[in-house]
N, C-alpha and C. Protein backbone atom coordinates (compact mmCIF):
# COMPACT_ATOMS: atom_id res chain seq x y z
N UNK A 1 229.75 23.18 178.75
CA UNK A 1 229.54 24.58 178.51
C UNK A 1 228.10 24.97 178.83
N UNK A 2 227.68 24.09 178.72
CA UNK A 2 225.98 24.27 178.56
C UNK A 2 225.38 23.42 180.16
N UNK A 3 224.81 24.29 180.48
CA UNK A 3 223.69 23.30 181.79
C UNK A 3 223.13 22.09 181.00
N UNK A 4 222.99 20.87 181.63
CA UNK A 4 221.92 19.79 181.13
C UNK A 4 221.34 19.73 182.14
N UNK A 5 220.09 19.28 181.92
CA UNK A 5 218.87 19.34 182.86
C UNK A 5 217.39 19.91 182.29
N UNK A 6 216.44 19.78 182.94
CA UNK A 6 214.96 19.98 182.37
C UNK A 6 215.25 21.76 182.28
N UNK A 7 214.44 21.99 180.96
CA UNK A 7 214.59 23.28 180.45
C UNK A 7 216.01 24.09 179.99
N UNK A 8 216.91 22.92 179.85
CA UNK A 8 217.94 23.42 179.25
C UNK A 8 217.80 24.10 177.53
N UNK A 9 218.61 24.64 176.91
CA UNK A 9 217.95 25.21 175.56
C UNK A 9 219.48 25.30 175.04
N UNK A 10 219.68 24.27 174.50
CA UNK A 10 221.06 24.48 173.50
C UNK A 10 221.25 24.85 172.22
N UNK A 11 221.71 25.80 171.73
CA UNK A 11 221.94 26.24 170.25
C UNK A 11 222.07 24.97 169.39
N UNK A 12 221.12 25.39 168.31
CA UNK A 12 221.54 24.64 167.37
C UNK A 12 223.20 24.68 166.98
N UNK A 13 223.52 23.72 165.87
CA UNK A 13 224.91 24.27 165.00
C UNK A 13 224.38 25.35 163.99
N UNK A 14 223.41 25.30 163.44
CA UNK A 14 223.11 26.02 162.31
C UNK A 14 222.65 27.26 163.18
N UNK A 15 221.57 27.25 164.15
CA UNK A 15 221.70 28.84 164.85
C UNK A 15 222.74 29.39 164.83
N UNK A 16 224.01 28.64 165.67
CA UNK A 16 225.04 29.11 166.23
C UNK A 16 226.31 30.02 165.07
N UNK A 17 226.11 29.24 163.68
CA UNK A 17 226.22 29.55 162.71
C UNK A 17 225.75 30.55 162.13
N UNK A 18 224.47 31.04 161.69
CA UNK A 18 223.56 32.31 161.60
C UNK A 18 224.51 33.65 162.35
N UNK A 19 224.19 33.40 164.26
CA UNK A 19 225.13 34.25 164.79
C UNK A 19 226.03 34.36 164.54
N UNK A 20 227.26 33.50 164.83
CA UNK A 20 228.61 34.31 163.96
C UNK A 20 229.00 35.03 162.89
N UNK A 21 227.84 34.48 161.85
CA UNK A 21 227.76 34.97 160.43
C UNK A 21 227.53 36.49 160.25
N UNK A 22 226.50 36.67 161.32
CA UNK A 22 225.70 37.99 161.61
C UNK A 22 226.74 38.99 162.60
N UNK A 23 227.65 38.46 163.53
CA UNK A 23 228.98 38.86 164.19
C UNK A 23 229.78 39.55 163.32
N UNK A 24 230.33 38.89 162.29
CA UNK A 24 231.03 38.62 161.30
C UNK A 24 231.01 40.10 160.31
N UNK A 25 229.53 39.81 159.89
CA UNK A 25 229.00 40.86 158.98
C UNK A 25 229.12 42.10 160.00
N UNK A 26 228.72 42.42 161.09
CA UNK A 26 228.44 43.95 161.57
C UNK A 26 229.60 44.57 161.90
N UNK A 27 230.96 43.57 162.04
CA UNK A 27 232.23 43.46 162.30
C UNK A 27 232.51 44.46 160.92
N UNK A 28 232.19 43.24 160.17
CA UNK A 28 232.42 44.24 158.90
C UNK A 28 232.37 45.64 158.70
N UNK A 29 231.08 45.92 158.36
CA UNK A 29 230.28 47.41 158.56
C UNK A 29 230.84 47.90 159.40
N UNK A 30 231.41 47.29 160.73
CA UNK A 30 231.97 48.09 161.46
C UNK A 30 232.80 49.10 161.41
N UNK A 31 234.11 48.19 161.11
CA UNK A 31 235.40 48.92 160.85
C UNK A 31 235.56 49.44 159.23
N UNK A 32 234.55 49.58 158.35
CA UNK A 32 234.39 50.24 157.46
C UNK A 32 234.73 49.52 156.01
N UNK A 33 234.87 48.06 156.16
CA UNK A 33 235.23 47.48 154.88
C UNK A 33 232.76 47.05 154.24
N UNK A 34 232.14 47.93 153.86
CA UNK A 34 230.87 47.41 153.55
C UNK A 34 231.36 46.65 151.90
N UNK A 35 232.15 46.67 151.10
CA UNK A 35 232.37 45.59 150.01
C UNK A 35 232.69 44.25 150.88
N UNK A 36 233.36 44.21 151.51
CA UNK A 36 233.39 42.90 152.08
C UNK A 36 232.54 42.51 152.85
N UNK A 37 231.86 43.39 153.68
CA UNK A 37 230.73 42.28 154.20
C UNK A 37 229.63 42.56 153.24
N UNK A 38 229.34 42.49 152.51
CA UNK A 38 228.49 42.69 151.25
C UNK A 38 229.18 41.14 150.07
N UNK A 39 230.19 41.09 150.06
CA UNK A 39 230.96 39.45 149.52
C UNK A 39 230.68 38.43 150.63
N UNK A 40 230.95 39.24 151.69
CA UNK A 40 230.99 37.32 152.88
C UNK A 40 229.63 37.78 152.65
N UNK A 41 228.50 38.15 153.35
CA UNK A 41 227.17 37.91 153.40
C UNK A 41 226.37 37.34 151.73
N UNK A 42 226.97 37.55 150.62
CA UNK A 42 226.92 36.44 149.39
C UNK A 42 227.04 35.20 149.66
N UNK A 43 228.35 35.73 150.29
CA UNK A 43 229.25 33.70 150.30
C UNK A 43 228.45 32.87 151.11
N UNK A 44 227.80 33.71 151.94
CA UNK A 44 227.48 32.53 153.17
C UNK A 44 226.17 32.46 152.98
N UNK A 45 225.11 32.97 152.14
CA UNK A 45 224.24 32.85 151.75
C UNK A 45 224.02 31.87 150.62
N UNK A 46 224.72 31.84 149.76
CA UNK A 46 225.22 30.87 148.72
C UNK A 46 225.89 29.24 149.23
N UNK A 47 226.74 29.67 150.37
CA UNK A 47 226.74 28.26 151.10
C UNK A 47 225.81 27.62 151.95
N UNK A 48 224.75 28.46 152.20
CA UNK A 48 223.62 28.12 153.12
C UNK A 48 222.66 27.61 151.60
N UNK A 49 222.37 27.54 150.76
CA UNK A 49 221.75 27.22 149.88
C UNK A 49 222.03 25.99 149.34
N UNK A 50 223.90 25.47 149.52
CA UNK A 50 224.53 24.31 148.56
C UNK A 50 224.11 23.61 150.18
N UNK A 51 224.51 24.23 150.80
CA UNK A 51 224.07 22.91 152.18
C UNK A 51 222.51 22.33 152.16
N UNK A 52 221.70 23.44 152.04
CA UNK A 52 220.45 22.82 151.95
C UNK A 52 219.64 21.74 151.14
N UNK A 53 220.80 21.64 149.77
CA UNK A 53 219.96 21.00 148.70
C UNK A 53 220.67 19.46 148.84
């Protein structure tokens, strides 16, 4: 999926993660549910915290 070679730049998992998260959420807001992306952006903030420790 990705070029290899000098100056290649591959997403982290955890970047790549961030983005979808952030997909996810504006998705939300989008189509007009803001309680739910207001719960997932908890959840995944709260799971970004149990992962870290």
């Amino acid at each position: 999926m990705y070029a290899k070679g000098k100056g290649a730049v591959v997403p982290s998992d955890s970047q790549a993660r961030e983005k979808l998260a952030l997909y996810v959420y504006e998705y939300l807001l989008h189509v007009g549910a803001q309680k739910s992306a207001q719960t997932f952006l908890s959840e995944v903030r709260l799971h970004s915290q149990v992962m870290q420790t």
